[in-house]
PDB file of N, CA and C in Angstrom:
ATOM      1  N   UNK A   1      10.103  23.491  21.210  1.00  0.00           N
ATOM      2  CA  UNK A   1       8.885  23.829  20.490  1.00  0.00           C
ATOM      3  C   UNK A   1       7.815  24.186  21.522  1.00  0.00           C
ATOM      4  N   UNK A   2       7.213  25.113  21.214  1.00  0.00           N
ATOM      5  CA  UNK A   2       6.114  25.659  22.262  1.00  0.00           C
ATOM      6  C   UNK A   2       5.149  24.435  22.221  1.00  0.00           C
ATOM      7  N   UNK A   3       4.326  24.655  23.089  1.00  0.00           N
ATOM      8  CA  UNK A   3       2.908  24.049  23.483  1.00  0.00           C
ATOM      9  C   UNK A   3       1.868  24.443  22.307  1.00  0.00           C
ATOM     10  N   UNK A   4       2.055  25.654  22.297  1.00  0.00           N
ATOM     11  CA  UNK A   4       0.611  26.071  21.323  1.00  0.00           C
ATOM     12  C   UNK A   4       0.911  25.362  20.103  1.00  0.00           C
ATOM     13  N   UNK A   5       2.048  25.531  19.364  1.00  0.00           N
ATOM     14  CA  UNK A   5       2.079  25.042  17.879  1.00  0.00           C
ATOM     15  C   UNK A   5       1.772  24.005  17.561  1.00  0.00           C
ATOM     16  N   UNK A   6       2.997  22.781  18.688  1.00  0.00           N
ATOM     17  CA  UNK A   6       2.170  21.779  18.683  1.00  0.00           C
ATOM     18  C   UNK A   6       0.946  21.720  18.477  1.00  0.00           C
ATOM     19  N   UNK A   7      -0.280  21.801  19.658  1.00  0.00           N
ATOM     20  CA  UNK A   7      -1.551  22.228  18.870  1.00  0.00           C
ATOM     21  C   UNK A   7      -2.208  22.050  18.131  1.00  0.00           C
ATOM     22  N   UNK A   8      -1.404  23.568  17.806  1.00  0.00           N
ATOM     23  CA  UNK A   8      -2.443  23.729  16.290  1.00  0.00           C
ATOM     24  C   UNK A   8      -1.932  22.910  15.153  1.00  0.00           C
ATOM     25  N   UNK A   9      -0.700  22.349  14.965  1.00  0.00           N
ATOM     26  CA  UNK A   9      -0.288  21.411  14.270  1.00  0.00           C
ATOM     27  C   UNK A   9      -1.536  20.041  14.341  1.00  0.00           C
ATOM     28  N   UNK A  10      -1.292  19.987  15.279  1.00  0.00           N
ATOM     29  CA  UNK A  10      -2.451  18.357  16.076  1.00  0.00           C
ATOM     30  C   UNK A  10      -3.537  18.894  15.274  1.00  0.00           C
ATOM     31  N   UNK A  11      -4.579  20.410  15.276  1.00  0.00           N
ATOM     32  CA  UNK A  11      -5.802  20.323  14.641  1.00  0.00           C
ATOM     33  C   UNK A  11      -5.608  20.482  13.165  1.00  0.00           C
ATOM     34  N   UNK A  12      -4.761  20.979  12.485  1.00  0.00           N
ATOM     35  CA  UNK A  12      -4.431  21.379  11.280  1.00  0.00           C
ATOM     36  C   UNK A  12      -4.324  19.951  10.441  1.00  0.00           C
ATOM     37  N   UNK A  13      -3.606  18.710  11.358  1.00  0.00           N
ATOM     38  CA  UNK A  13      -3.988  17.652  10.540  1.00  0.00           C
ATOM     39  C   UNK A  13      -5.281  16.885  10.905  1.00  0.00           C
ATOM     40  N   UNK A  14      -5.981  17.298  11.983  1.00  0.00           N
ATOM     41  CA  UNK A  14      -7.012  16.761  12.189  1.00  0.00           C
ATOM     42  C   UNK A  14      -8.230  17.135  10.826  1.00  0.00           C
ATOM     43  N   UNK A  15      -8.013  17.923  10.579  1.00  0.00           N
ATOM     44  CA  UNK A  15      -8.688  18.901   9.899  1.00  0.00           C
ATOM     45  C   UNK A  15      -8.457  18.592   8.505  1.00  0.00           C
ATOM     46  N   UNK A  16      -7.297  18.421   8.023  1.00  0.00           N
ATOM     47  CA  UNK A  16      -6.816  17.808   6.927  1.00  0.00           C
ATOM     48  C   UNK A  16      -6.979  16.509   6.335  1.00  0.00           C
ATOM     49  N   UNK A  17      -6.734  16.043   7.447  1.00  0.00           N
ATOM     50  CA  UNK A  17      -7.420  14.400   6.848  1.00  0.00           C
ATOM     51  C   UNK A  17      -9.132  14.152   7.026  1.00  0.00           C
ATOM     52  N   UNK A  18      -9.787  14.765   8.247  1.00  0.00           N
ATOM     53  CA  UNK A  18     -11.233  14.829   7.931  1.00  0.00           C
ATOM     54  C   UNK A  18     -11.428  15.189   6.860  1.00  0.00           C
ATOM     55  N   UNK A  19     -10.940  16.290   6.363  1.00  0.00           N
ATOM     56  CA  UNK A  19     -11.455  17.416   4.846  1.00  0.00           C
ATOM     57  C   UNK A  19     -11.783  16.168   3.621  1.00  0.00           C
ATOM     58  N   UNK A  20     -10.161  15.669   3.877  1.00  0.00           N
ATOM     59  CA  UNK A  20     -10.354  14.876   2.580  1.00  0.00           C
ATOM     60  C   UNK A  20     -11.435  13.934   2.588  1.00  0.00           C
ATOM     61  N   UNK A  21     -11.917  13.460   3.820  1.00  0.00           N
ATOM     62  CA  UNK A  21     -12.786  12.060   3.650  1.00  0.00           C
ATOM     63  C   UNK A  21     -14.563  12.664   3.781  1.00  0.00           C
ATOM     64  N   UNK A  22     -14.495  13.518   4.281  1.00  0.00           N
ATOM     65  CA  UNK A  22     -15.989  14.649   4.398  1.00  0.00           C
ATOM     66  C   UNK A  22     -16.764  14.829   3.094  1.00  0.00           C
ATOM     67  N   UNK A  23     -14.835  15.673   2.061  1.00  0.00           N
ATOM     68  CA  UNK A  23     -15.377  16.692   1.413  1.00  0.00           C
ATOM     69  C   UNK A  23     -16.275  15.643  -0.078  1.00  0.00           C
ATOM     70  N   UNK A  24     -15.763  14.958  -0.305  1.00  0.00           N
ATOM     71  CA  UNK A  24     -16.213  14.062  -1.212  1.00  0.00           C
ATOM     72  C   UNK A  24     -17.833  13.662  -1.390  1.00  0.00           C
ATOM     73  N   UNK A  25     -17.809  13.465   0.013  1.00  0.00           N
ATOM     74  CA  UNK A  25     -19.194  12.804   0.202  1.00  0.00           C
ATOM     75  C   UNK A  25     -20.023  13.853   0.115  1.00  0.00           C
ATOM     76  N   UNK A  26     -19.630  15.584   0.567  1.00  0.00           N
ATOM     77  CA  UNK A  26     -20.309  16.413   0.420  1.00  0.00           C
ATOM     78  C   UNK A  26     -20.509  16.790  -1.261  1.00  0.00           C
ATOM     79  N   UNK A  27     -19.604  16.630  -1.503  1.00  0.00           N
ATOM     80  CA  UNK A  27     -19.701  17.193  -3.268  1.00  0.00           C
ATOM     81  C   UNK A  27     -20.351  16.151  -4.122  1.00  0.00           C
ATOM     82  N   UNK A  28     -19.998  15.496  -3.810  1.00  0.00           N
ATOM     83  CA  UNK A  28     -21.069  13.900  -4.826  1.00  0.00           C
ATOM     84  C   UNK A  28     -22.514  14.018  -4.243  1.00  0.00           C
ATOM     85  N   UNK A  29     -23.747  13.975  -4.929  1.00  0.00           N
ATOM     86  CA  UNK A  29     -24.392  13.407  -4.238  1.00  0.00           C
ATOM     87  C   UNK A  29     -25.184  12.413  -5.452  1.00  0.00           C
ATOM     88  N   UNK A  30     -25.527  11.352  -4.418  1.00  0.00           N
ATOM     89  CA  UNK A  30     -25.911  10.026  -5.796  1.00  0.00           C
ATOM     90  C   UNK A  30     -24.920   8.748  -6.054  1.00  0.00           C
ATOM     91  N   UNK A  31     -25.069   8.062  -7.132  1.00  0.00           N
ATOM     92  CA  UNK A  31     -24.393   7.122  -7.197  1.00  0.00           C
ATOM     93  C   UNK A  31     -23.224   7.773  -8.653  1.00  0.00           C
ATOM     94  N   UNK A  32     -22.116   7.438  -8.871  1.00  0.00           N
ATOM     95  CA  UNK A  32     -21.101   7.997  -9.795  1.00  0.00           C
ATOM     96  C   UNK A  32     -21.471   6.476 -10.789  1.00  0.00           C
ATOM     97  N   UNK A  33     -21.741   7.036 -12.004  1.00  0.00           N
ATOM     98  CA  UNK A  33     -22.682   6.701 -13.273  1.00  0.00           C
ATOM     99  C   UNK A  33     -21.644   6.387 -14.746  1.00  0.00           C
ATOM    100  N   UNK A  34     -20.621   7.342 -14.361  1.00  0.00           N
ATOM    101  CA  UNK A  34     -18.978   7.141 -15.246  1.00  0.00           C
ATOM    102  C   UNK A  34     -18.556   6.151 -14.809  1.00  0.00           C
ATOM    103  N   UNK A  35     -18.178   5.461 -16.196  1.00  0.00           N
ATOM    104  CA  UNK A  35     -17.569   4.336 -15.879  1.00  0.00           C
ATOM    105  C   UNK A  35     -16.246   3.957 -16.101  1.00  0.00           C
ATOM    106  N   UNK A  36     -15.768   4.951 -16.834  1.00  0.00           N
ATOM    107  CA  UNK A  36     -14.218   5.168 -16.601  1.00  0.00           C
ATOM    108  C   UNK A  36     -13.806   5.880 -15.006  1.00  0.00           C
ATOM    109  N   UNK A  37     -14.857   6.759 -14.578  1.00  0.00           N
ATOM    110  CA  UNK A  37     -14.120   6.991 -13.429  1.00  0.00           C
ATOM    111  C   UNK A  37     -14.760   6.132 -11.932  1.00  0.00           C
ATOM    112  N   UNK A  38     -15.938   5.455 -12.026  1.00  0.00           N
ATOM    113  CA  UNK A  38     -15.671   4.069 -11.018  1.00  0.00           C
ATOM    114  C   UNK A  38     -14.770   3.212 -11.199  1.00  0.00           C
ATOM    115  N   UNK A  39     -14.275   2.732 -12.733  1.00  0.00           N
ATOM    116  CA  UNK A  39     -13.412   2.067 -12.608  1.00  0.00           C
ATOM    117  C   UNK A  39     -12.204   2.381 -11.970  1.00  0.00           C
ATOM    118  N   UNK A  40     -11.499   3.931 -12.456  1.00  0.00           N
ATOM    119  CA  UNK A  40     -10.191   4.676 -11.265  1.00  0.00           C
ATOM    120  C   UNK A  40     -10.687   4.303 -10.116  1.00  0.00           C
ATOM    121  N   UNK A  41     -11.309   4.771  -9.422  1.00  0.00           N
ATOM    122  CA  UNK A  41     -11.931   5.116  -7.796  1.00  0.00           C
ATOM    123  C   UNK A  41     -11.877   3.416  -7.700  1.00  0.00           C
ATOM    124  N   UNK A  42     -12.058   2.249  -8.266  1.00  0.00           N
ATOM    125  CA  UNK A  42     -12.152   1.191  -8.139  1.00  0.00           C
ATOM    126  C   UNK A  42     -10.087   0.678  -7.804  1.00  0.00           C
ATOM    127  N   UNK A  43      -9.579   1.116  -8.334  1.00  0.00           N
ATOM    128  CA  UNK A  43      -8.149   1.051  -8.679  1.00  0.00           C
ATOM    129  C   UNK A  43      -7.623   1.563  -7.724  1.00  0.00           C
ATOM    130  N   UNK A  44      -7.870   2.434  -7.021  1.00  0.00           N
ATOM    131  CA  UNK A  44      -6.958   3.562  -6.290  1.00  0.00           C
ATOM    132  C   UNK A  44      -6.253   3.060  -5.303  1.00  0.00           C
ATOM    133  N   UNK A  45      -7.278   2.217  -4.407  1.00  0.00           N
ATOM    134  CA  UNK A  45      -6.607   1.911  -3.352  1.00  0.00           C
ATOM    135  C   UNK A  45      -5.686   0.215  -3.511  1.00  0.00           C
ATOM    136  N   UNK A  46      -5.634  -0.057  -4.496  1.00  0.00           N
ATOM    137  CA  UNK A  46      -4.260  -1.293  -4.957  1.00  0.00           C
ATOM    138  C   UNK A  46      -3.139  -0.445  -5.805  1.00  0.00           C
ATOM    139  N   UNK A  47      -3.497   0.521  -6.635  1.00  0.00           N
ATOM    140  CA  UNK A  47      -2.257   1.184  -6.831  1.00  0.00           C
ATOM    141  C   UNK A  47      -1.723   2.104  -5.482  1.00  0.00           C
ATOM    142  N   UNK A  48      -2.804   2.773  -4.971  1.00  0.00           N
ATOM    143  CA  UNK A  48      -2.224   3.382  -3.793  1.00  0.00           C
ATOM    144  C   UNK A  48      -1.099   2.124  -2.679  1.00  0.00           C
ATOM    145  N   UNK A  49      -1.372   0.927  -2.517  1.00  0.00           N
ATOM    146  CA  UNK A  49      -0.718   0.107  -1.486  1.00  0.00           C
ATOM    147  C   UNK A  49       0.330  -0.641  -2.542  1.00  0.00           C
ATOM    148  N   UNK A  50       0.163  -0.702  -3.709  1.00  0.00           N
ATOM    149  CA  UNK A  50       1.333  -1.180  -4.322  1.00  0.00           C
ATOM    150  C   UNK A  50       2.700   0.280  -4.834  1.00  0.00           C
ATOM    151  N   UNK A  51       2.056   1.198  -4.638  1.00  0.00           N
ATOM    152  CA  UNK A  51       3.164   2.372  -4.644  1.00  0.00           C
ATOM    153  C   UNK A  51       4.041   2.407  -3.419  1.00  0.00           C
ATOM    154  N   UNK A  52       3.330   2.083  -2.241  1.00  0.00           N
ATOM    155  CA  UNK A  52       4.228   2.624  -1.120  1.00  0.00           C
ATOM    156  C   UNK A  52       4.819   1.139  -0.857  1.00  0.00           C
ATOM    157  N   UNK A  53       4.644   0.278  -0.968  1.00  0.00           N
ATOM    158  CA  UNK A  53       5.080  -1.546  -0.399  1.00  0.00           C
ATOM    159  C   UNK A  53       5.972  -1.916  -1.938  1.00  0.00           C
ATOM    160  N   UNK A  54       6.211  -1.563  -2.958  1.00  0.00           N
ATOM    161  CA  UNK A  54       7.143  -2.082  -3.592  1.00  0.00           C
ATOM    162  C   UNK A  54       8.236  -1.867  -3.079  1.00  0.00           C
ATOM    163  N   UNK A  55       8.480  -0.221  -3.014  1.00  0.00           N
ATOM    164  CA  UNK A  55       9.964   0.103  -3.254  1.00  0.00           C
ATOM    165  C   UNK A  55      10.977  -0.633  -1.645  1.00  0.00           C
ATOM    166  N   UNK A  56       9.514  -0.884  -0.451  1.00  0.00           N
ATOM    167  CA  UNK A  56      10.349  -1.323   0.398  1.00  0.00           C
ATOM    168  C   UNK A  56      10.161  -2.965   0.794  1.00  0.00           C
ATOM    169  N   UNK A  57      10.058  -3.699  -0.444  1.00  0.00           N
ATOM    170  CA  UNK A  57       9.800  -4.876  -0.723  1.00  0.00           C
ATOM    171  C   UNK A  57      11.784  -5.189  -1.470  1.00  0.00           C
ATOM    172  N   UNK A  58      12.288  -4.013  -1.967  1.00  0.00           N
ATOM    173  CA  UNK A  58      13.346  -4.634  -2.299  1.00  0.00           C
ATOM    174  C   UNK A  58      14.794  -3.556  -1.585  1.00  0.00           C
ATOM    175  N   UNK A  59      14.333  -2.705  -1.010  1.00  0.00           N
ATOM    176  CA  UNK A  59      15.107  -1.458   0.085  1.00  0.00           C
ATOM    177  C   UNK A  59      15.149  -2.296   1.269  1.00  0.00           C
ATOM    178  N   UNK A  60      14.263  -3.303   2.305  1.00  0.00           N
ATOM    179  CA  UNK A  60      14.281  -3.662   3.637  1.00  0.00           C
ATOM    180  C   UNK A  60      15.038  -5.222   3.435  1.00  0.00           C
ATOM    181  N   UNK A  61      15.689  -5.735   2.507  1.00  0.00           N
ATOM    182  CA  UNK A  61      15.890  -6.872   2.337  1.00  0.00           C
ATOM    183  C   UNK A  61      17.834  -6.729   2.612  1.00  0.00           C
ATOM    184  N   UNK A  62      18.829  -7.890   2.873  1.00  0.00           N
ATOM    185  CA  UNK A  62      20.022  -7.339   2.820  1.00  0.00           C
ATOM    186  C   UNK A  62      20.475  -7.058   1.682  1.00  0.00           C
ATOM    187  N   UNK A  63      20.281  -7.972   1.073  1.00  0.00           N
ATOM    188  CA  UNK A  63      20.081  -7.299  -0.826  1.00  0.00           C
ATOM    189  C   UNK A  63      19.012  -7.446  -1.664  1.00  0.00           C
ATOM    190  N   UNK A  64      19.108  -6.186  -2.434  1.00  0.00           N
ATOM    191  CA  UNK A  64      18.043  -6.390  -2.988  1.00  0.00           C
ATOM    192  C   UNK A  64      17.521  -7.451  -3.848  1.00  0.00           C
ATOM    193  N   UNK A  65      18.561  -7.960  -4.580  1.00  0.00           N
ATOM    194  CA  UNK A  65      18.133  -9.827  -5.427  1.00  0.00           C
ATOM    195  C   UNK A  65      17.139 -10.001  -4.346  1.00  0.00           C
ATOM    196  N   UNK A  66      17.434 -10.898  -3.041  1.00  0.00           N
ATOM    197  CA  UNK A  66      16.395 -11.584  -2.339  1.00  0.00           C
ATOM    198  C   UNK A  66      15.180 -10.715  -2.110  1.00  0.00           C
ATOM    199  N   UNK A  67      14.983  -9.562  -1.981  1.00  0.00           N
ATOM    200  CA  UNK A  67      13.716  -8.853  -2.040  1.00  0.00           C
ATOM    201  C   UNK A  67      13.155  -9.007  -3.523  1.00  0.00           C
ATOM    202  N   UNK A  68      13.748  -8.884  -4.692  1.00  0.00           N
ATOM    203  CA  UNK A  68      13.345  -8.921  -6.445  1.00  0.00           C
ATOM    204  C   UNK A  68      12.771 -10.390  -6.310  1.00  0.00           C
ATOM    205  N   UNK A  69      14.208 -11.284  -5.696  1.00  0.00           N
ATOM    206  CA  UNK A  69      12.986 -12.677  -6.007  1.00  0.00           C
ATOM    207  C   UNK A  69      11.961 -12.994  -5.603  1.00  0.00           C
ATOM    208  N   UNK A  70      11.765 -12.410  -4.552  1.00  0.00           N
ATOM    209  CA  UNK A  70      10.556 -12.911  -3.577  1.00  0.00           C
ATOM    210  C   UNK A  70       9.241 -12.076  -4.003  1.00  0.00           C
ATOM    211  N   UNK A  71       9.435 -11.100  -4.789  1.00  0.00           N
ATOM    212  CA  UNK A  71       8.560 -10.613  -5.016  1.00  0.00           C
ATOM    213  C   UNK A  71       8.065 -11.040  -6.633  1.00  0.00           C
ATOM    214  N   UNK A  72       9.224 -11.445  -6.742  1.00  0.00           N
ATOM    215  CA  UNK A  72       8.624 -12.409  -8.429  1.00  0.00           C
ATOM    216  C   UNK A  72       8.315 -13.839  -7.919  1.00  0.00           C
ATOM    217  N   UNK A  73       8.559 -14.619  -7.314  1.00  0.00           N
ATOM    218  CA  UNK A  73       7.897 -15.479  -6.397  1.00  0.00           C
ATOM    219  C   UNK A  73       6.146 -15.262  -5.895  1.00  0.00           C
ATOM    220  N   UNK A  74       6.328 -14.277  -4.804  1.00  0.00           N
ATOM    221  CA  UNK A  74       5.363 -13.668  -4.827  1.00  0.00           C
ATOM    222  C   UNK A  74       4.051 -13.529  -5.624  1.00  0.00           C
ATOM    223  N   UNK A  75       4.412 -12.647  -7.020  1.00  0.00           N
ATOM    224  CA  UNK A  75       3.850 -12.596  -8.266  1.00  0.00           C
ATOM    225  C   UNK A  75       2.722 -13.765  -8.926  1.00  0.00           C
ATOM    226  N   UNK A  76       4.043 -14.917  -8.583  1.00  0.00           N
ATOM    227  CA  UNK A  76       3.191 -16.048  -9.511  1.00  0.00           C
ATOM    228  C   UNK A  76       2.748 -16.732  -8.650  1.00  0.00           C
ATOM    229  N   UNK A  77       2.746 -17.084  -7.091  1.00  0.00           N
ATOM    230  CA  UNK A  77       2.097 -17.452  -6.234  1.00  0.00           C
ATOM    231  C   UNK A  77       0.874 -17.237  -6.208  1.00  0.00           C
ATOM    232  N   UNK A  78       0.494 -15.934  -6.380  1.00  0.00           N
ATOM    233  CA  UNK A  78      -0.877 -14.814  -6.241  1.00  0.00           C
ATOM    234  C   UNK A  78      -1.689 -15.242  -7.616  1.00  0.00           C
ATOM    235  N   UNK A  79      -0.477 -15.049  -8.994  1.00  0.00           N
ATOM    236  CA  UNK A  79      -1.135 -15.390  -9.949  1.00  0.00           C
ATOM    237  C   UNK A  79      -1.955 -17.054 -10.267  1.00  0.00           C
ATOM    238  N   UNK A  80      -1.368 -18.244  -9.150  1.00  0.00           N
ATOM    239  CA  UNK A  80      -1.595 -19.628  -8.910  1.00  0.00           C
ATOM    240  C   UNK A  80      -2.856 -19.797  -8.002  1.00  0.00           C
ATOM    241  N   UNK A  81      -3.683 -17.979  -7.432  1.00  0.00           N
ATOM    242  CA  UNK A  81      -4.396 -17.924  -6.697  1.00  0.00           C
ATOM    243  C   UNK A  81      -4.645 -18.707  -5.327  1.00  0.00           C
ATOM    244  N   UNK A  82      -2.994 -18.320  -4.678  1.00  0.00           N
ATOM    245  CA  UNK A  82      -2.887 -18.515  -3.418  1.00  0.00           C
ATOM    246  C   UNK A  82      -3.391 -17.185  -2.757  1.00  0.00           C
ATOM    247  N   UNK A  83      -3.842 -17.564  -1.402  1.00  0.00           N
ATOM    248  CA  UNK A  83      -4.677 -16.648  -0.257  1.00  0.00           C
ATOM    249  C   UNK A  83      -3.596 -15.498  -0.151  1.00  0.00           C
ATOM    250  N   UNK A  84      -3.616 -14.861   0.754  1.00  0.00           N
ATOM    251  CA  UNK A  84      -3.075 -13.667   1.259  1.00  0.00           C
ATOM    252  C   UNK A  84      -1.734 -14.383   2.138  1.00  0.00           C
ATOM    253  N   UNK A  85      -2.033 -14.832   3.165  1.00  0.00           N
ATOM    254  CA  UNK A  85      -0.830 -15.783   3.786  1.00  0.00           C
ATOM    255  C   UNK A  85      -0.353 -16.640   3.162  1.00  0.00           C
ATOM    256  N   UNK A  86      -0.292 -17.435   2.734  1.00  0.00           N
ATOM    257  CA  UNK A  86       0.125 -18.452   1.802  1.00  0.00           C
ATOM    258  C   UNK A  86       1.700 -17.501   1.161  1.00  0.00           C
ATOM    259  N   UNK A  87       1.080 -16.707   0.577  1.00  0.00           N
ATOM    260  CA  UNK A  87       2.311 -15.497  -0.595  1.00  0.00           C
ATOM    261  C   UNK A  87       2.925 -15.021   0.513  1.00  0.00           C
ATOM    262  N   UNK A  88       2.537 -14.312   1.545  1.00  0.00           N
ATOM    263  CA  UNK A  88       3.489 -13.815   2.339  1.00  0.00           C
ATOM    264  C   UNK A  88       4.582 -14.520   2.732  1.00  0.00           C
ATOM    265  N   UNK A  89       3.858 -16.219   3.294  1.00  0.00           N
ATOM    266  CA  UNK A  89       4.721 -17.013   3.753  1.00  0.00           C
ATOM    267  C   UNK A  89       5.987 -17.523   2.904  1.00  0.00           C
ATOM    268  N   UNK A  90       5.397 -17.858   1.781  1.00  0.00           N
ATOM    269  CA  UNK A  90       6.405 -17.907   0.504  1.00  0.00           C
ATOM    270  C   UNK A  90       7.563 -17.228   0.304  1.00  0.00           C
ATOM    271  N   UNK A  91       6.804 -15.801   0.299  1.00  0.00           N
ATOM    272  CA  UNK A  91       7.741 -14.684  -0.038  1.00  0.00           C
ATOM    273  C   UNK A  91       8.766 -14.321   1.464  1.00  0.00           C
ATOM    274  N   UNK A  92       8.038 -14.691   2.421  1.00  0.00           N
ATOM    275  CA  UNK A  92       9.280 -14.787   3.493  1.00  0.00           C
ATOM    276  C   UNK A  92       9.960 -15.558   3.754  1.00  0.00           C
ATOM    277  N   UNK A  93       9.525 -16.917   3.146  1.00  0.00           N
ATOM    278  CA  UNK A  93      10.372 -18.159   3.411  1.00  0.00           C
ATOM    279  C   UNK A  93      11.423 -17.734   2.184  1.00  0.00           C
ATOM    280  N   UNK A  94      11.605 -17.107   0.663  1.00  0.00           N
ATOM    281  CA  UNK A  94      12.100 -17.436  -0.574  1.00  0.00           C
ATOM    282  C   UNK A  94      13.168 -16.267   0.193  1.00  0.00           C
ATOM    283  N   UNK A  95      12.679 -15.428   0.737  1.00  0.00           N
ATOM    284  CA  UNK A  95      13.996 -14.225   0.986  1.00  0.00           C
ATOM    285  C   UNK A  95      15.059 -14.687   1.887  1.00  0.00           C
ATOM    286  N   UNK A  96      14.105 -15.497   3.519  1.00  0.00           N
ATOM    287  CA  UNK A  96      15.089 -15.548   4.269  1.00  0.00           C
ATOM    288  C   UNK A  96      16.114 -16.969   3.682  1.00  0.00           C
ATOM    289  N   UNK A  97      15.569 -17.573   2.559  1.00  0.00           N
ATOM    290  CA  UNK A  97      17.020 -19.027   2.180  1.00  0.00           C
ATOM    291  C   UNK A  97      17.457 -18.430   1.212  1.00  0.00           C
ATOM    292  N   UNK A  98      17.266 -17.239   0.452  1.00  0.00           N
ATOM    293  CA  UNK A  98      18.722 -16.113  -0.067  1.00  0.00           C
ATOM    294  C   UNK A  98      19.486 -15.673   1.020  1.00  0.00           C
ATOM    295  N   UNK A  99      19.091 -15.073   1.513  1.00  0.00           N
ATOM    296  CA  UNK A  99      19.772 -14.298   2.201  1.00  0.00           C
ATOM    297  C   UNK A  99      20.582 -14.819   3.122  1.00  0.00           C
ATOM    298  N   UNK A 100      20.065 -16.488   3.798  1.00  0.00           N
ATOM    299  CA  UNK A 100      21.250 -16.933   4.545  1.00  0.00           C
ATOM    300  C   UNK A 100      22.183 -18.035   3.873  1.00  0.00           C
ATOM    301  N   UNK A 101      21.255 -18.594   2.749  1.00  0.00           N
ATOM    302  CA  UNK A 101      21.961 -19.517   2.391  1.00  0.00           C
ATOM    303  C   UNK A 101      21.965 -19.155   0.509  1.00  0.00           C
ATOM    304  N   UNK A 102      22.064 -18.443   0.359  1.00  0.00           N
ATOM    305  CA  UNK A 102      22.273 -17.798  -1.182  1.00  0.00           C
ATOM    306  C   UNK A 102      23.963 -17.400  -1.432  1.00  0.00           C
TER     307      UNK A 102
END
C-alpha cells in the first residue's frame, strides 16, 4: 500500500469522526425542548454499549450457557442495585465455576 493513501485514509477518518461530533453542535443551537427526543438522545448511549457487549458476552465464553448465565446473573445483581464491580465480579466469578467446574 502506498504512503499517500494511507494518508489520506488517516484524514478521511479524522474528518469523519470530527464531522459527526462538530456537526451537531453546529446545527442545534439552544437547549432541545422535545421530549420524546431528549428522552432518545438520553438512551443512546446504553443502547449503543448494550448492542455491541451482548453478543460478545455470550460469543467470548467456552460455551455459550456460561456466558447466558452470567449475564442473567448479572441482570438481577444490577437489578439488587449492586455497583458496577460488584456485577462484573459476579458475572466473572458465575462463568469461570461453569466453565471449569459445570
Amino acid at each position: 500500500m502506498e504512503k499517500h493513501s494511507i494518508i489520506i485514509y488517516i484524514l478521511i477518518g479524522i474528518l469523519t469522526t470530527n464531522l459527526i461530533r462538530v456537526l451537531p453542535m453546529i446545527l442545534i443551537k439552544g437547549q432541545i425542548r422535545n421530549r420524546s427526543l431528549r428522552s432518545f438522545l438520553y438512551y443512546v448511549p446504553y443502547v449503543t454499549l448494550a448492542v455491541m457487549t451482548f453478543p460478545d458476552i455470550i460469543h467470548t465464553t467456552m460455551t455459550p450457557v456460561a456466558g447466558l448465565v452470567a449475564l442473567l446473573v448479572g441482570i438481577v445483581a444490577a437489578w439488587c442495585r449492586l455497583g458496577l464491580f460488584p456485577v462484573a465480579a459476579i458475572c466473572c466469578a458465575v462463568t469461570y465455576l461453569i466453565e471449569h467446574f459445570g
